[in-house]
N, C-alpha and C. Protein backbone atom coordinates (compact mmCIF):
# COMPACT_ATOMS: atom_id res chain seq x y z
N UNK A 1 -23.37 -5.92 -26.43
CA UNK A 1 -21.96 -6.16 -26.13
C UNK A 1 -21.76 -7.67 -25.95
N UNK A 2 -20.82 -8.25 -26.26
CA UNK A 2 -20.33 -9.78 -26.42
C UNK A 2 -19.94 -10.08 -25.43
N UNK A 3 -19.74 -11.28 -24.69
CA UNK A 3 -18.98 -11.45 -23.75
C UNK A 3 -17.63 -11.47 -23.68
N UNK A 4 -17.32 -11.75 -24.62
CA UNK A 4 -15.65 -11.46 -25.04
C UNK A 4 -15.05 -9.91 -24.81
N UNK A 5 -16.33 -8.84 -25.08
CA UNK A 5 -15.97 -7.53 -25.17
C UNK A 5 -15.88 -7.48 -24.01
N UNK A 6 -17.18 -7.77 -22.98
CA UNK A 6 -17.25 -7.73 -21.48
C UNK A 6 -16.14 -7.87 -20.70
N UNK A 7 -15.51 -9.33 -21.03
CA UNK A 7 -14.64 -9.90 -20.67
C UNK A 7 -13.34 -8.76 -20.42
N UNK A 8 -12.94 -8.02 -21.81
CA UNK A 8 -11.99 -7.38 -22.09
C UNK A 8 -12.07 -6.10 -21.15
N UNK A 9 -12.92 -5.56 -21.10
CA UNK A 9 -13.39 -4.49 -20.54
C UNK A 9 -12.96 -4.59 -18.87
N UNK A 10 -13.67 -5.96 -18.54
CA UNK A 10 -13.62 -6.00 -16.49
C UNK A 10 -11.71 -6.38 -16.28
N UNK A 11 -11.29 -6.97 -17.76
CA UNK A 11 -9.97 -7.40 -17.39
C UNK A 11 -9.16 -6.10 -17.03
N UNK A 12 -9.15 -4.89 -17.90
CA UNK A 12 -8.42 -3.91 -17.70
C UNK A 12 -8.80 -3.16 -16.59
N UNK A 13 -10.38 -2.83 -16.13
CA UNK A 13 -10.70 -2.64 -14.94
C UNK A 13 -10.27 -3.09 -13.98
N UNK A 14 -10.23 -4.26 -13.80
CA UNK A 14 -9.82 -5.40 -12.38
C UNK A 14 -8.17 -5.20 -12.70
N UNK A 15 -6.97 -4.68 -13.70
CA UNK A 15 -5.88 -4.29 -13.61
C UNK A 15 -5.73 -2.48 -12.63
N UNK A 16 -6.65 -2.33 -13.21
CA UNK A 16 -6.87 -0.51 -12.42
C UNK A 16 -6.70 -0.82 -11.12
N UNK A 17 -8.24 -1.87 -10.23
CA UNK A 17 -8.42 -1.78 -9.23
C UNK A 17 -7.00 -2.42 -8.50
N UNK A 18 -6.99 -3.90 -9.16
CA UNK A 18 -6.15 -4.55 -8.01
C UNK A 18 -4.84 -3.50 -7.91
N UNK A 19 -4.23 -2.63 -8.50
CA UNK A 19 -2.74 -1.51 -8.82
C UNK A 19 -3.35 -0.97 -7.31
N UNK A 20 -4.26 -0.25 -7.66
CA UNK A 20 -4.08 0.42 -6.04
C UNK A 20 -4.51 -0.56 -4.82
N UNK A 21 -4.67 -1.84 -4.54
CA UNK A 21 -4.89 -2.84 -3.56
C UNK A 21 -3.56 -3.33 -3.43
N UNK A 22 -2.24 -3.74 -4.31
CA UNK A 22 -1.76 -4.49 -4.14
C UNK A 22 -0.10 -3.63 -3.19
N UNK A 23 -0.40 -2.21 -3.05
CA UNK A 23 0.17 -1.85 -1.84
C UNK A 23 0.09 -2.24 -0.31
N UNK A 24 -1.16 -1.91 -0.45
CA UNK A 24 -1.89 -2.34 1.05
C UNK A 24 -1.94 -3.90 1.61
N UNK A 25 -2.20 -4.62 0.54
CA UNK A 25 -1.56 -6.03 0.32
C UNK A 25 0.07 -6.46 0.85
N UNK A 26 0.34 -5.68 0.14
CA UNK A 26 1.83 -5.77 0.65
C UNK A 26 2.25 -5.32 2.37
N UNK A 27 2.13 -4.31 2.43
CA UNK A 27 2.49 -3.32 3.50
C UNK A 27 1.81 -4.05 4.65
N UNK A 28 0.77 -4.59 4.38
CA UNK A 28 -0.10 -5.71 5.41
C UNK A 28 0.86 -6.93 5.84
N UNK A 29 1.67 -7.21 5.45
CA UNK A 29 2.63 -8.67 5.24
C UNK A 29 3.80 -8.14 6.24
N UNK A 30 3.85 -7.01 6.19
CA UNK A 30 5.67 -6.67 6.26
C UNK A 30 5.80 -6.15 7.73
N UNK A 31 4.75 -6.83 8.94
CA UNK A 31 4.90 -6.05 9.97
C UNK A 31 6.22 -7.16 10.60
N UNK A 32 6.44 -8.46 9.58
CA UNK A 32 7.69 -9.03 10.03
C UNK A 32 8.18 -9.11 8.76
N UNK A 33 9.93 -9.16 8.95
CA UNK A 33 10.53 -9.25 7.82
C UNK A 33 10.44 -10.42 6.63
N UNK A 34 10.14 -10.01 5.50
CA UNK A 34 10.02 -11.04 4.74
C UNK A 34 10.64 -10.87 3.08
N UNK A 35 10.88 -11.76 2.13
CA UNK A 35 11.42 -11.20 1.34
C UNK A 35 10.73 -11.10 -0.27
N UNK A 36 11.27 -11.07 -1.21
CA UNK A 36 10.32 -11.04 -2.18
C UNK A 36 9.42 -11.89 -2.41
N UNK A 37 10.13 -13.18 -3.19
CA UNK A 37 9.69 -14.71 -3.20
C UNK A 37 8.48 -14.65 -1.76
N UNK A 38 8.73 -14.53 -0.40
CA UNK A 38 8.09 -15.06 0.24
C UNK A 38 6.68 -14.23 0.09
N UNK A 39 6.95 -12.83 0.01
CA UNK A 39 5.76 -11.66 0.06
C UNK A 39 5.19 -12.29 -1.47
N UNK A 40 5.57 -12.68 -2.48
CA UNK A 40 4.65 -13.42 -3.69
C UNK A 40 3.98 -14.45 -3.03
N UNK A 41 4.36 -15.45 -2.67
CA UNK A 41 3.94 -16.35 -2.04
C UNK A 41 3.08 -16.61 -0.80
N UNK A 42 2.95 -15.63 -0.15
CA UNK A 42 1.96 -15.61 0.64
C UNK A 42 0.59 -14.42 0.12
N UNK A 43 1.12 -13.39 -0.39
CA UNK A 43 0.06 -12.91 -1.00
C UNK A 43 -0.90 -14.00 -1.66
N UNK A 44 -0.33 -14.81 -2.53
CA UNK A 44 -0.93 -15.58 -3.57
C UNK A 44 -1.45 -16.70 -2.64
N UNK A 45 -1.52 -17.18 -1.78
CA UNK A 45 -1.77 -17.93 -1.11
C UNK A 45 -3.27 -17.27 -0.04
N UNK A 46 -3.62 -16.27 -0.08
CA UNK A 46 -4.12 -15.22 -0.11
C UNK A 46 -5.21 -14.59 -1.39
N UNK A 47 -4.86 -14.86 -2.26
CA UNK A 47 -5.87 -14.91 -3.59
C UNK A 47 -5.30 -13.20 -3.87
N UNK A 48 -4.45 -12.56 -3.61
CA UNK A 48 -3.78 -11.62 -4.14
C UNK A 48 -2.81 -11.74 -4.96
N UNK A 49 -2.34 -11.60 -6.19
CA UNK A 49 -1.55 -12.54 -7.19
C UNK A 49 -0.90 -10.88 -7.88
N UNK A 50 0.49 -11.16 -6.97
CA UNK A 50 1.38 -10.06 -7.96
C UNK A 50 2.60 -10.71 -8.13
N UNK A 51 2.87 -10.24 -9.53
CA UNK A 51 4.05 -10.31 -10.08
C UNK A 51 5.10 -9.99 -9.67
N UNK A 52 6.87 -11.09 -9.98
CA UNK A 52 7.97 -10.25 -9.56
C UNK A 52 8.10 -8.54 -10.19
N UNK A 53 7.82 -8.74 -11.17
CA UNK A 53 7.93 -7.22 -11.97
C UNK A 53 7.26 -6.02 -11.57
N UNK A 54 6.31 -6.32 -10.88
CA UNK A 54 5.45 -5.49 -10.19
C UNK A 54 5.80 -5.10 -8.63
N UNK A 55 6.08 -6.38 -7.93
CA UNK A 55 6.40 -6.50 -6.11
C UNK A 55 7.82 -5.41 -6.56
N UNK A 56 8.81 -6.09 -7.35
CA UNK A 56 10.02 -5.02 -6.52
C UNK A 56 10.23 -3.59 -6.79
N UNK A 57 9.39 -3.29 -7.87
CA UNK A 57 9.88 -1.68 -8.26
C UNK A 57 9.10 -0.88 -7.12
N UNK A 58 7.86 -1.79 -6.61
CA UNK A 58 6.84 -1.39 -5.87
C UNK A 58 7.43 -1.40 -4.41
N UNK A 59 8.31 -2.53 -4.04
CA UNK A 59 9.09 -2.61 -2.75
C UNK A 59 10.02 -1.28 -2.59
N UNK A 60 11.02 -1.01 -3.80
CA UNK A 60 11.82 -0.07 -3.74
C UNK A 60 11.23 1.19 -3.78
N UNK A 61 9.92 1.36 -4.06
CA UNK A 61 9.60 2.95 -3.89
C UNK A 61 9.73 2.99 -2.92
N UNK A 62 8.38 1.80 -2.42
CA UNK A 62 8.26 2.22 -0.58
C UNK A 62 9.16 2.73 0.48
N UNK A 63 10.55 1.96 0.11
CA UNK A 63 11.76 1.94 0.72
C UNK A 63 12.32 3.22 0.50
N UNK A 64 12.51 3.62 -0.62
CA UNK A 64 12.67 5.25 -0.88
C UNK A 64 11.64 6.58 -0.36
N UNK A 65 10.62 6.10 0.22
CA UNK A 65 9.56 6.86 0.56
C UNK A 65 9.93 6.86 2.36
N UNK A 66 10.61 5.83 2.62
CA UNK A 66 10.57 5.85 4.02
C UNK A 66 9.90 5.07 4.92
N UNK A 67 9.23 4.21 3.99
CA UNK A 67 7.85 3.29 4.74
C UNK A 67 8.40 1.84 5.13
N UNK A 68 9.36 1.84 4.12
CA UNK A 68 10.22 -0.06 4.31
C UNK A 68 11.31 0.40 4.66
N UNK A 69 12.03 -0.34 5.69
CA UNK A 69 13.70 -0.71 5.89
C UNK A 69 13.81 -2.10 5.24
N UNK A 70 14.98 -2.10 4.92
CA UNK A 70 15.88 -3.45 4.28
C UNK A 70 16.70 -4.05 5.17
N UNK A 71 17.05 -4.98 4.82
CA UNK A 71 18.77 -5.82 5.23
C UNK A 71 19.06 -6.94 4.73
N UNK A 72 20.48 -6.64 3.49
CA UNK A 72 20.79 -8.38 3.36
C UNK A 72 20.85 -9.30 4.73
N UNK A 73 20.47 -10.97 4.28
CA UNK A 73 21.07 -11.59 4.80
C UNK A 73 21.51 -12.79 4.22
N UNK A 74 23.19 -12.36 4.11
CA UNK A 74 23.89 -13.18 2.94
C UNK A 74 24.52 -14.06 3.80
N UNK A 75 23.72 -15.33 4.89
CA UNK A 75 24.49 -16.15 5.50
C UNK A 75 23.59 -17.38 5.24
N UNK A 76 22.40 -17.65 3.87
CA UNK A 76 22.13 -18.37 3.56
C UNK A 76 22.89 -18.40 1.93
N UNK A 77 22.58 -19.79 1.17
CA UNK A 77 23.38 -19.75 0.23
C UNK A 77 23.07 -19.17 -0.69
N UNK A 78 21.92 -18.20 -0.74
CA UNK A 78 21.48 -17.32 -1.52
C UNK A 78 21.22 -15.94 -0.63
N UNK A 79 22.02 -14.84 -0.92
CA UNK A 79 21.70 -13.67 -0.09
C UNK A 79 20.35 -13.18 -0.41
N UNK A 80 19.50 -13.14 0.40
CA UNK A 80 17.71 -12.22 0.19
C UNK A 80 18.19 -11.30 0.93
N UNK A 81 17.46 -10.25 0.03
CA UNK A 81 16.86 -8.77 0.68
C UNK A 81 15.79 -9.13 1.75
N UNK A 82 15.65 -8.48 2.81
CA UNK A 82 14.42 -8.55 3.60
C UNK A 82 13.56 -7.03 3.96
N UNK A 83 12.60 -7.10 4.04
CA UNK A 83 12.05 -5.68 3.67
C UNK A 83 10.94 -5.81 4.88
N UNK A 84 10.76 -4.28 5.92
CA UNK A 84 10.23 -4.42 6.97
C UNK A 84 9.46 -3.02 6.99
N UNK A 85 8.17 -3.10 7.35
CA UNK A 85 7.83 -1.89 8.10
C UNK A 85 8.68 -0.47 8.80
N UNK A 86 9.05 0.71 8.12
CA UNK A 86 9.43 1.85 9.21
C UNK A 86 8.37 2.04 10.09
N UNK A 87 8.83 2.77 11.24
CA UNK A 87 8.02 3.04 12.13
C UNK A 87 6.76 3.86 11.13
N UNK A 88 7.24 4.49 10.73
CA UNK A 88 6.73 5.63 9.46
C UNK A 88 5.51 4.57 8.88
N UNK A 89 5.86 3.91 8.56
CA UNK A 89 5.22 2.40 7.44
C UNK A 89 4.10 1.95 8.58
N UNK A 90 4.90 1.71 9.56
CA UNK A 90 3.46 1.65 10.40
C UNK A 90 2.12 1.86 10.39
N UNK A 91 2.40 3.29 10.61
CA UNK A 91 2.06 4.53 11.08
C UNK A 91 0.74 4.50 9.52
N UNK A 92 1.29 5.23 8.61
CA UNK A 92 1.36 4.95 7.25
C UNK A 92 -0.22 3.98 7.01
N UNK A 93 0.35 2.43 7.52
CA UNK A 93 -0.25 1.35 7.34
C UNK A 93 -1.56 1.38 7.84
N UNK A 94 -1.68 1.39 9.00
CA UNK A 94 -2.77 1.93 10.04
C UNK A 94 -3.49 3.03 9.92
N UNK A 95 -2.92 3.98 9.00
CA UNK A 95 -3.90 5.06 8.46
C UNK A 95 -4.52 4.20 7.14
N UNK A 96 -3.97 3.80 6.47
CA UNK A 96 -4.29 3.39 4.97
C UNK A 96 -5.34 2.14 5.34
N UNK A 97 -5.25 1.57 6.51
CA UNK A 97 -6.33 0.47 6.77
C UNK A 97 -7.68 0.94 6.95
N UNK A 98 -7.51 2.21 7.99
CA UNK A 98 -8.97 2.63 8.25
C UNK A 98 -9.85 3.42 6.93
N UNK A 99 -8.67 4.00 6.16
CA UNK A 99 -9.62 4.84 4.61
C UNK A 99 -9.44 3.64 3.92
N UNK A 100 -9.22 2.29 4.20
CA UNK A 100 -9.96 0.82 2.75
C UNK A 100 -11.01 0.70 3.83
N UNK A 101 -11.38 0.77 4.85
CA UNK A 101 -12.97 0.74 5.59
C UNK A 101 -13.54 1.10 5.37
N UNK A 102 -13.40 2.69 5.26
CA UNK A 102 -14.14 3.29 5.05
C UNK A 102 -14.73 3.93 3.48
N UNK A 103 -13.30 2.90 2.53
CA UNK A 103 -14.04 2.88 1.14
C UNK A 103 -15.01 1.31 1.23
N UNK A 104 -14.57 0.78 1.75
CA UNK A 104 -15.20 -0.37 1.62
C UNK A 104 -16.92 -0.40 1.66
N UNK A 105 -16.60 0.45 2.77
CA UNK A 105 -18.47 0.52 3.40
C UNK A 105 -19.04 1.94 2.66
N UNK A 106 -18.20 2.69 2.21
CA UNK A 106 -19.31 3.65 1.37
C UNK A 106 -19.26 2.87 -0.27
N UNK A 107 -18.47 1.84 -0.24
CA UNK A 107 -19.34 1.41 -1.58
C UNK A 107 -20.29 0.60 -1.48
N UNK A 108 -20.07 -0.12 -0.34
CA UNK A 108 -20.84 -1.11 -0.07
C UNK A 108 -22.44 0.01 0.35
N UNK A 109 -22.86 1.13 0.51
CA UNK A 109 -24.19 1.56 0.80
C UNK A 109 -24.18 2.19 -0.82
N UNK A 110 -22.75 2.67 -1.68
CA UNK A 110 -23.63 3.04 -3.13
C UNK A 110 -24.17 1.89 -4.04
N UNK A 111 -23.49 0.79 -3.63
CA UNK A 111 -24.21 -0.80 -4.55
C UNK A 111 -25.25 -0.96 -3.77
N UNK A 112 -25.51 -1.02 -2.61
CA UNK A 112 -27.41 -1.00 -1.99
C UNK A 112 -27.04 -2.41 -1.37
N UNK A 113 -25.70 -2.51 -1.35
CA UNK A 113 -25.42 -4.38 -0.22
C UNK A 113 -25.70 -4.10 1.10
């Protein structure tokens, strides 16, 4: 196999993995209100790198699921959405932290680290 093939191969993989990380990523950010732009921007600052196209369809599920509350605030000269933890989201969050532990460390004993 080429490295180019290699290459191609870990790229679509590492698209698989980071899809289901870049919730928890998120939902990690939002225990204060913040808005799109800023949740890109600090993720990425962070070495987590998601897209607008990706953050908002991904913001609005959550929000439809019950996990985010919203609120304009149209008293800067650009109105932002701000998007916050439900109690639910919390809740939610704090479960979803302890099962990435506990994937973390049963992969970490099937790689032999």
């Amino acid at each position: 196999m080429s490295n180019a093939k290699a290459k191609e191969h870990l790229d679509k993989l590492l698209q698989e993995l980071r899809r289901g990380t870049i919730t928890i990523g998120v939902m990690s950010q939002l225990s204060e209100p913040q808005y799109g732009y800023s949740l890109v921007t600090m993720l990425g600052e962070r070495g987590i790198h998601v897209e607008p196209g990706t953050l908002y369809p991904l913001l609005r599920r959550l929000e439809k699921q019950g996990l985010l509350e919203s609120r304009w605030d149209t008293g800067e000269a650009r109105p932002r959405k701000y998007y916050l933890l439900s109690p639910l989201g919390s809740e939610v969050y704090e479960l979803l932290k302890e099962e990435w532990r506990l994937i973390a460390a049963s992969m970490k004993d099937v790689m032999g680290e």
